[in-house]
PDB file of N, CA and C in Angstrom:
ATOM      1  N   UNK A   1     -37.715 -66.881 -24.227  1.00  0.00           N
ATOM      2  CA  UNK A   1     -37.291 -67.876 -23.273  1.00  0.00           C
ATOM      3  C   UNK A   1     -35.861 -68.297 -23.579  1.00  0.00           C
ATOM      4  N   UNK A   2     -34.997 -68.708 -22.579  1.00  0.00           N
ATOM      5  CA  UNK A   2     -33.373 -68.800 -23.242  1.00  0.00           C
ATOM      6  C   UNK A   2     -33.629 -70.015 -23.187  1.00  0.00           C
ATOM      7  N   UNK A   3     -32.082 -70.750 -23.691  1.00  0.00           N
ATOM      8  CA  UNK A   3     -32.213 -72.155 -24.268  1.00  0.00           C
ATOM      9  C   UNK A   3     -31.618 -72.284 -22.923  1.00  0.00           C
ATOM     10  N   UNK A   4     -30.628 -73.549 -22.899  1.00  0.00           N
ATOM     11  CA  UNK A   4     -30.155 -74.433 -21.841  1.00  0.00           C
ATOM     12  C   UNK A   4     -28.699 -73.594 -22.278  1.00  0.00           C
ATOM     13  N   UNK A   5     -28.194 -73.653 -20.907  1.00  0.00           N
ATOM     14  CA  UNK A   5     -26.967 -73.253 -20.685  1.00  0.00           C
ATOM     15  C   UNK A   5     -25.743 -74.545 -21.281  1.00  0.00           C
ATOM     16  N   UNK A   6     -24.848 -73.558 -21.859  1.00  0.00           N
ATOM     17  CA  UNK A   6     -24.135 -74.715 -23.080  1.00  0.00           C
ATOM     18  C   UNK A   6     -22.488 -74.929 -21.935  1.00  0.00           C
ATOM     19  N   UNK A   7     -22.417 -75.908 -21.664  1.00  0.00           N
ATOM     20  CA  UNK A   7     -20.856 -75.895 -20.496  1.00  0.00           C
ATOM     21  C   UNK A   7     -19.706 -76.393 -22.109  1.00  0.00           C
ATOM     22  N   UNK A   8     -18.257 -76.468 -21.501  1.00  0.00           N
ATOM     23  CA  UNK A   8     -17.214 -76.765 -22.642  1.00  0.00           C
ATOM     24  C   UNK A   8     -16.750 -77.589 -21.274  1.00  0.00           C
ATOM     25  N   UNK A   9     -16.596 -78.901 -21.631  1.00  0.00           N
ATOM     26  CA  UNK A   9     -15.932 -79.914 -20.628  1.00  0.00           C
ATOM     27  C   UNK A   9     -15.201 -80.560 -20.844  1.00  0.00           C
ATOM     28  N   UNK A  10     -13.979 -81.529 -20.514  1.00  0.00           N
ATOM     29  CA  UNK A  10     -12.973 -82.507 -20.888  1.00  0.00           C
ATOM     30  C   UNK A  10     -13.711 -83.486 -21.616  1.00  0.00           C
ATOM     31  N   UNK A  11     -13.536 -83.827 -22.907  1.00  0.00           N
ATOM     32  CA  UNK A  11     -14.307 -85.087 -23.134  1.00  0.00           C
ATOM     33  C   UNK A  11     -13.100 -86.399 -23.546  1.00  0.00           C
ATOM     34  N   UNK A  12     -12.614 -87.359 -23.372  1.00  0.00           N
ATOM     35  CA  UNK A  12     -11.894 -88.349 -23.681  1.00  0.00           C
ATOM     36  C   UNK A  12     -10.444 -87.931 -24.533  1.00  0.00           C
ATOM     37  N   UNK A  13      -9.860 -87.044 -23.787  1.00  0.00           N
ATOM     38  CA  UNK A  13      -8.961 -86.385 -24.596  1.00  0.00           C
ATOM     39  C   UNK A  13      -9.168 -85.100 -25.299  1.00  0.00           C
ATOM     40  N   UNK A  14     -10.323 -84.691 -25.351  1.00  0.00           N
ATOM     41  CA  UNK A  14     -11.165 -83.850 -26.253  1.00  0.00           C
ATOM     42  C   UNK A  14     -11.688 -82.700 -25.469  1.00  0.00           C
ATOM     43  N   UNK A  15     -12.303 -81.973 -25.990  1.00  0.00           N
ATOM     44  CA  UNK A  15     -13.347 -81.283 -25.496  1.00  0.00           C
ATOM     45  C   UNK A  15     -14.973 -80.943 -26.096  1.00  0.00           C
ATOM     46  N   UNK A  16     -15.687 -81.145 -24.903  1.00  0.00           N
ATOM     47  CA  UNK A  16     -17.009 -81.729 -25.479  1.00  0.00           C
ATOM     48  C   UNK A  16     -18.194 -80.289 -25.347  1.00  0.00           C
ATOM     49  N   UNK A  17     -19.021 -79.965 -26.229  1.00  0.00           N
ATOM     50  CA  UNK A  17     -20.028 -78.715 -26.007  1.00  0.00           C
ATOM     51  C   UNK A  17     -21.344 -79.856 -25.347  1.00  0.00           C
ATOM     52  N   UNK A  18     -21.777 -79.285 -24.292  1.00  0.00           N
ATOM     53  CA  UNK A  18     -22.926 -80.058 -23.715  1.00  0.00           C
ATOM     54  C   UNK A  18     -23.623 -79.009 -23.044  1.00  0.00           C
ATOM     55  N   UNK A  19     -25.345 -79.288 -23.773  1.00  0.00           N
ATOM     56  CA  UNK A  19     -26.298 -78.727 -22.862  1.00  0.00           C
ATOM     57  C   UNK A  19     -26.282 -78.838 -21.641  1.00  0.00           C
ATOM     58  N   UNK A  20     -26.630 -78.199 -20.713  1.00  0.00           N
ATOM     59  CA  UNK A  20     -26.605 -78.330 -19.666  1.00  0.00           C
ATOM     60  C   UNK A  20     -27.871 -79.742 -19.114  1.00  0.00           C
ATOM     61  N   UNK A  21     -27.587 -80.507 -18.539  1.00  0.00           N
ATOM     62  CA  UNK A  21     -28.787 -81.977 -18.586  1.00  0.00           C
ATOM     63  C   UNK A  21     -28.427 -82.865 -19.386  1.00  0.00           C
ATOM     64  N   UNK A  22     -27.603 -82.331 -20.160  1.00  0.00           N
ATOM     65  CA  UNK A  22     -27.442 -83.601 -21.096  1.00  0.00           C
ATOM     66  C   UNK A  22     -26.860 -84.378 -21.046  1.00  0.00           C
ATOM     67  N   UNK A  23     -26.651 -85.737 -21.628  1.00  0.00           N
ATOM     68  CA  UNK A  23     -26.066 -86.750 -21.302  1.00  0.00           C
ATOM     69  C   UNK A  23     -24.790 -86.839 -22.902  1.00  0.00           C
ATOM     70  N   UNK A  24     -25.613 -86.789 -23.335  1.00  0.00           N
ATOM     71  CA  UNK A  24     -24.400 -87.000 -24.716  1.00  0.00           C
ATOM     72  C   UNK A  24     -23.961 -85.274 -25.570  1.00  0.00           C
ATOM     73  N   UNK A  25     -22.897 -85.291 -25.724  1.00  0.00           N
ATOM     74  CA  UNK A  25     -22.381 -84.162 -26.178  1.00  0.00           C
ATOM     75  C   UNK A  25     -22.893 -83.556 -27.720  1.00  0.00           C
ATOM     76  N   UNK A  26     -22.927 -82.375 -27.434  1.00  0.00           N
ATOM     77  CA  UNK A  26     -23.399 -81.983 -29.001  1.00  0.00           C
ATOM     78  C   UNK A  26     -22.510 -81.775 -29.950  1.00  0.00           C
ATOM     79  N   UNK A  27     -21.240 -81.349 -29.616  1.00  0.00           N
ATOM     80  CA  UNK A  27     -19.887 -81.364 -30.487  1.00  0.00           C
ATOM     81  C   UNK A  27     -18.751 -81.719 -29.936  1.00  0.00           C
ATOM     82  N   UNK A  28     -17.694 -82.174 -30.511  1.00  0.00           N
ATOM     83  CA  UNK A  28     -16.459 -82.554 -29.486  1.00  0.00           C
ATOM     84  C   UNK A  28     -15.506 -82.210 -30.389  1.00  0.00           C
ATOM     85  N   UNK A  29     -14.486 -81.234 -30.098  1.00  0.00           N
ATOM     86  CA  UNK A  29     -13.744 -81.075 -30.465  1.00  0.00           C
ATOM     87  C   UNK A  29     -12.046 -80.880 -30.101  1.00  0.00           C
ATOM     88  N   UNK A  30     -11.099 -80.644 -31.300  1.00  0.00           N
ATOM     89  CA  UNK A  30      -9.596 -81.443 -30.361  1.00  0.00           C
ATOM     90  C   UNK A  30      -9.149 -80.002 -29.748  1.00  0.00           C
ATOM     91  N   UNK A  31      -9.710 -78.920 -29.600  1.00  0.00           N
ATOM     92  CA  UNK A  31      -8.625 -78.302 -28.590  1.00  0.00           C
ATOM     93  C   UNK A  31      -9.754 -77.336 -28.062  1.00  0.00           C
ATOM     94  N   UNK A  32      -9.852 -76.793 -26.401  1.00  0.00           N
ATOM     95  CA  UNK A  32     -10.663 -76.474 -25.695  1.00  0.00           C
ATOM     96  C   UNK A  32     -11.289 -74.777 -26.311  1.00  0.00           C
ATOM     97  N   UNK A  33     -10.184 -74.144 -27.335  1.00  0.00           N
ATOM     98  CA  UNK A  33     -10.893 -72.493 -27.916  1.00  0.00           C
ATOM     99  C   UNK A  33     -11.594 -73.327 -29.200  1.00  0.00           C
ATOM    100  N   UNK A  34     -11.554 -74.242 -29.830  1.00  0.00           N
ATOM    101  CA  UNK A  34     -12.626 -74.574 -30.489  1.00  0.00           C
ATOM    102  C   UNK A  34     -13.770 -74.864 -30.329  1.00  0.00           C
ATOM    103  N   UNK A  35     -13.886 -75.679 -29.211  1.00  0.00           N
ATOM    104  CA  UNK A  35     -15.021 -75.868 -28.696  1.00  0.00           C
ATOM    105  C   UNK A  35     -15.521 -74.797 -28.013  1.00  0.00           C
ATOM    106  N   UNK A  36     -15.057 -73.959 -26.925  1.00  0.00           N
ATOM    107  CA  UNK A  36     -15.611 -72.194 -26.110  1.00  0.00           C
ATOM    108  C   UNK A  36     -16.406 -71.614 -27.950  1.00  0.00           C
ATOM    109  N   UNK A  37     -15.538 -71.544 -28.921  1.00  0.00           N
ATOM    110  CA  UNK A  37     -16.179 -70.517 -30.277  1.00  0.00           C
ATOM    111  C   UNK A  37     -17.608 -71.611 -30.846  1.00  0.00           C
ATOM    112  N   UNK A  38     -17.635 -72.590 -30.554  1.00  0.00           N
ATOM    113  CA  UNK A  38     -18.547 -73.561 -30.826  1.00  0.00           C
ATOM    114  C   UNK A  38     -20.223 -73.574 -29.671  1.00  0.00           C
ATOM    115  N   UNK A  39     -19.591 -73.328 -28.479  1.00  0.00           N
ATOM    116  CA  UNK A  39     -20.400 -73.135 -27.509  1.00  0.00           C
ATOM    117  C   UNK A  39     -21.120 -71.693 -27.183  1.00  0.00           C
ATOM    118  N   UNK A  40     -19.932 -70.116 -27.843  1.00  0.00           N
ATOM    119  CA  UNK A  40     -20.290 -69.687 -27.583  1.00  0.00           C
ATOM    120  C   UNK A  40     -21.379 -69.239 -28.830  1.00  0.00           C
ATOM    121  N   UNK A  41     -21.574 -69.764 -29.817  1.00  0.00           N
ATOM    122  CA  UNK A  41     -22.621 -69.408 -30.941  1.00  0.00           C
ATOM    123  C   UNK A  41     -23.839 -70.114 -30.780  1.00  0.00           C
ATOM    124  N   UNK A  42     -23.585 -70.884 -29.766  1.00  0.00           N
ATOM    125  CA  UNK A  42     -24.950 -71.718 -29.408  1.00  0.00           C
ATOM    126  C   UNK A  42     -25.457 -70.754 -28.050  1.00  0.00           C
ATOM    127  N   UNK A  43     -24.937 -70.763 -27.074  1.00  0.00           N
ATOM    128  CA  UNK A  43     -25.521 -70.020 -26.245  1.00  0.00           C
ATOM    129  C   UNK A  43     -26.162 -68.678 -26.404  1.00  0.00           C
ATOM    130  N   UNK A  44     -25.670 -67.547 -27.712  1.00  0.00           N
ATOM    131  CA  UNK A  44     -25.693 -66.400 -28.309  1.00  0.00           C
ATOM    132  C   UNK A  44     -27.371 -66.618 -28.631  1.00  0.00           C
ATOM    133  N   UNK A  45     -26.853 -67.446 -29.578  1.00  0.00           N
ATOM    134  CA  UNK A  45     -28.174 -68.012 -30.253  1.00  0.00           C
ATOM    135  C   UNK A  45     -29.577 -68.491 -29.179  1.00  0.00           C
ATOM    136  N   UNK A  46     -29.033 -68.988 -28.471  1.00  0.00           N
ATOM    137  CA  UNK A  46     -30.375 -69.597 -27.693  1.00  0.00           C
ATOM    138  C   UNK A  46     -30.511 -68.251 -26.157  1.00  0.00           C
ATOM    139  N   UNK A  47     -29.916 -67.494 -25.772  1.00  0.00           N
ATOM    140  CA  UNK A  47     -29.808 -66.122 -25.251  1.00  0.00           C
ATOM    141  C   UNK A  47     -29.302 -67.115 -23.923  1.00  0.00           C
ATOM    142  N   UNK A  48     -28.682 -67.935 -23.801  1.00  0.00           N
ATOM    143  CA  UNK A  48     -28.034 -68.741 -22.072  1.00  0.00           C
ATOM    144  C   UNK A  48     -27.163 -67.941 -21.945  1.00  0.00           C
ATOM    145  N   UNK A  49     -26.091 -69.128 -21.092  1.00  0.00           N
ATOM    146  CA  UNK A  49     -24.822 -69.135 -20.372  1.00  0.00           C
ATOM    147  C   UNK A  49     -23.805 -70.087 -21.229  1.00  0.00           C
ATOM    148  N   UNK A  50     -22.694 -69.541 -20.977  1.00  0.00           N
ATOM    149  CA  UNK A  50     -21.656 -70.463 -21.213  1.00  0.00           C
ATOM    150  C   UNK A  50     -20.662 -70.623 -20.144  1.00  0.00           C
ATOM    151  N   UNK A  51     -20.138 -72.103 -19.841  1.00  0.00           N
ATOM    152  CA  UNK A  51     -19.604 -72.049 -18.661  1.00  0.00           C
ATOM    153  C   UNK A  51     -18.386 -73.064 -19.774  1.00  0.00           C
ATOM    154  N   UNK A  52     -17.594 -72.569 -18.940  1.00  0.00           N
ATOM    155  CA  UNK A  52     -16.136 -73.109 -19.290  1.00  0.00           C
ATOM    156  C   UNK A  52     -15.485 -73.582 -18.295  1.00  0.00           C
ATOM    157  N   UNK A  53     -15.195 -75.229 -18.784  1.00  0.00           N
ATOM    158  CA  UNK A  53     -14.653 -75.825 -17.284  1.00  0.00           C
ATOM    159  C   UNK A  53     -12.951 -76.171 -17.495  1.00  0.00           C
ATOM    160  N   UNK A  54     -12.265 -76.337 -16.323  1.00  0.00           N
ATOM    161  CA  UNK A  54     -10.851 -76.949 -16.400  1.00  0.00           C
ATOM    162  C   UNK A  54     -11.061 -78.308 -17.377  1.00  0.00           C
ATOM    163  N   UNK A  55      -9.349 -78.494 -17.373  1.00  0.00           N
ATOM    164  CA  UNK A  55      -9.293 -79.724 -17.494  1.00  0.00           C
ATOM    165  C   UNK A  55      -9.475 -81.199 -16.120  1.00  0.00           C
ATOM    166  N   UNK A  56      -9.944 -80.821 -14.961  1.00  0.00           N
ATOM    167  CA  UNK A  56     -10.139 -81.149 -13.867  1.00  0.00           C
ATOM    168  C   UNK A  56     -11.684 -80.503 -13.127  1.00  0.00           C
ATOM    169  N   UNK A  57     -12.418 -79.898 -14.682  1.00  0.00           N
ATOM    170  CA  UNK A  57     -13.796 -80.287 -14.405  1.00  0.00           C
ATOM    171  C   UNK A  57     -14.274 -79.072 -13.564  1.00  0.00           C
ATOM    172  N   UNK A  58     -13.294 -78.359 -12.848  1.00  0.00           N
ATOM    173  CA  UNK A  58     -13.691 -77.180 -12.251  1.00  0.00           C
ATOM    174  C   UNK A  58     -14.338 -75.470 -13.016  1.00  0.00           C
ATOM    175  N   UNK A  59     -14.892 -74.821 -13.140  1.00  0.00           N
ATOM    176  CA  UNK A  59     -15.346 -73.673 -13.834  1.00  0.00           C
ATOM    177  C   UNK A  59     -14.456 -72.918 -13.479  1.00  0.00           C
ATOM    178  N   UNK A  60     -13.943 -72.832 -14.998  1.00  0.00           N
ATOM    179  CA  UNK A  60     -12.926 -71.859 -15.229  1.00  0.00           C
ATOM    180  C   UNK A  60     -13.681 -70.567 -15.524  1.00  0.00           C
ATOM    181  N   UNK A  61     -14.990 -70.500 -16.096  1.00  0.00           N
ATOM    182  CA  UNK A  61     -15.051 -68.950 -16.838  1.00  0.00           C
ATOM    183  C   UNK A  61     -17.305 -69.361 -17.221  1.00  0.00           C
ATOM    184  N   UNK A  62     -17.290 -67.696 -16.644  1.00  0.00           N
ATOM    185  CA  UNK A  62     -18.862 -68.065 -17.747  1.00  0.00           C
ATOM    186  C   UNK A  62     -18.648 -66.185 -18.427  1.00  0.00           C
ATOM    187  N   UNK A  63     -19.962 -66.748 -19.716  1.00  0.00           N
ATOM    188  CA  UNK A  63     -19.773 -66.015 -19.853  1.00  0.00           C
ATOM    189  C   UNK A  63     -21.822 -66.061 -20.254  1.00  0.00           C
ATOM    190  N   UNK A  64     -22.555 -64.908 -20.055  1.00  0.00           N
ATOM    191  CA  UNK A  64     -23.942 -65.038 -20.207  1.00  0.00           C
ATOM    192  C   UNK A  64     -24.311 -64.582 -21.624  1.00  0.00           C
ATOM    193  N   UNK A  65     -25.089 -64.662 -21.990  1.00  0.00           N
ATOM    194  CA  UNK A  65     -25.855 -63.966 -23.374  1.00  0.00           C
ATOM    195  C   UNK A  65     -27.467 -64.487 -23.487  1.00  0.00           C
ATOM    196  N   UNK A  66     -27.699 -64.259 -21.804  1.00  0.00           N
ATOM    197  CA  UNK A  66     -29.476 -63.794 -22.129  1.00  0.00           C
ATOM    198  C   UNK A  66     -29.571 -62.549 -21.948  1.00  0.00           C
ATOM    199  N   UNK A  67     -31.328 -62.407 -21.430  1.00  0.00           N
ATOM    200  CA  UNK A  67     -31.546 -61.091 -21.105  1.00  0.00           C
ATOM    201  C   UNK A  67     -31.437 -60.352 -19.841  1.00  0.00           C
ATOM    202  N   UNK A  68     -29.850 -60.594 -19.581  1.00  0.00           N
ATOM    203  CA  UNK A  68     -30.111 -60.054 -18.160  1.00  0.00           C
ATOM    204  C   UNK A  68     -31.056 -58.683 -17.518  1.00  0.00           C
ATOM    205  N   UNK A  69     -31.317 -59.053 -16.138  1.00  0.00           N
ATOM    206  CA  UNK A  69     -31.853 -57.779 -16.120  1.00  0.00           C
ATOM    207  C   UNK A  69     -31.253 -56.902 -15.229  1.00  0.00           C
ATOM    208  N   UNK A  70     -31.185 -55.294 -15.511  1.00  0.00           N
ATOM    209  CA  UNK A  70     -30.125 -54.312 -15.191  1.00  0.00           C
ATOM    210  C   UNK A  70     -31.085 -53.453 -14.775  1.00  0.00           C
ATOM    211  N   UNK A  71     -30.939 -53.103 -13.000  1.00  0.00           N
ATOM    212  CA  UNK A  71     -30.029 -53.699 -12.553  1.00  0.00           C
ATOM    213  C   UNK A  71     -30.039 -55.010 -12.208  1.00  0.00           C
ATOM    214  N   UNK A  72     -29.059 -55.704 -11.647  1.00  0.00           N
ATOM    215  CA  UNK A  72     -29.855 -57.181 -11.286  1.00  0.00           C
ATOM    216  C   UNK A  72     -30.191 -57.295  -9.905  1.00  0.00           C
ATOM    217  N   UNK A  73     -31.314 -58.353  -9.604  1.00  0.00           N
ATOM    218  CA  UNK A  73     -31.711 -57.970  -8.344  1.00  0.00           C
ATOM    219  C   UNK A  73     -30.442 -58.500  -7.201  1.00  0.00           C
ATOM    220  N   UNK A  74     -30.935 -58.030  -6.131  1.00  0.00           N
ATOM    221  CA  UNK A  74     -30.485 -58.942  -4.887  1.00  0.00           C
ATOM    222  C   UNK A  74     -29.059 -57.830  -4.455  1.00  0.00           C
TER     223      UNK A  74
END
């Protein structure tokens, strides 16, 4: 089963790793590739998504590490 998809978001100057649902951040750190290498060992780990947002909150980037399936439908 994969975990929750891990986003990298603006946090108060910062940048914050947050489950996806969550309300409070799981790491915050001072520059946005620390936090993506922070997010992306959690998502690896739990087989999600990682979504990477602007500094204006918009999705800049995902990147997946479940089990996709190949081909995919649709």
């Amino acid at each position: 089963m994969a975990g929750k998809n891990q986003h990298v978001v603006p946090h108060q100057g910062d940048w914050a790793v947050k489950g996806a649902g969550n309300q409070k951040a799981t790491s915050v750190h001072s520059t946005q590739q620390e936090a993506v290498d922070a997010a992306r060992e959690i998502a690896r780990n739990q087989h999600s998504e990682l979504i990477i947002h602007r500094p204006d909150g918009r999705i800049r980037d995902k990147d997946s590490y479940g089990n996709d399936e190949f081909p995919p439908k649709g």
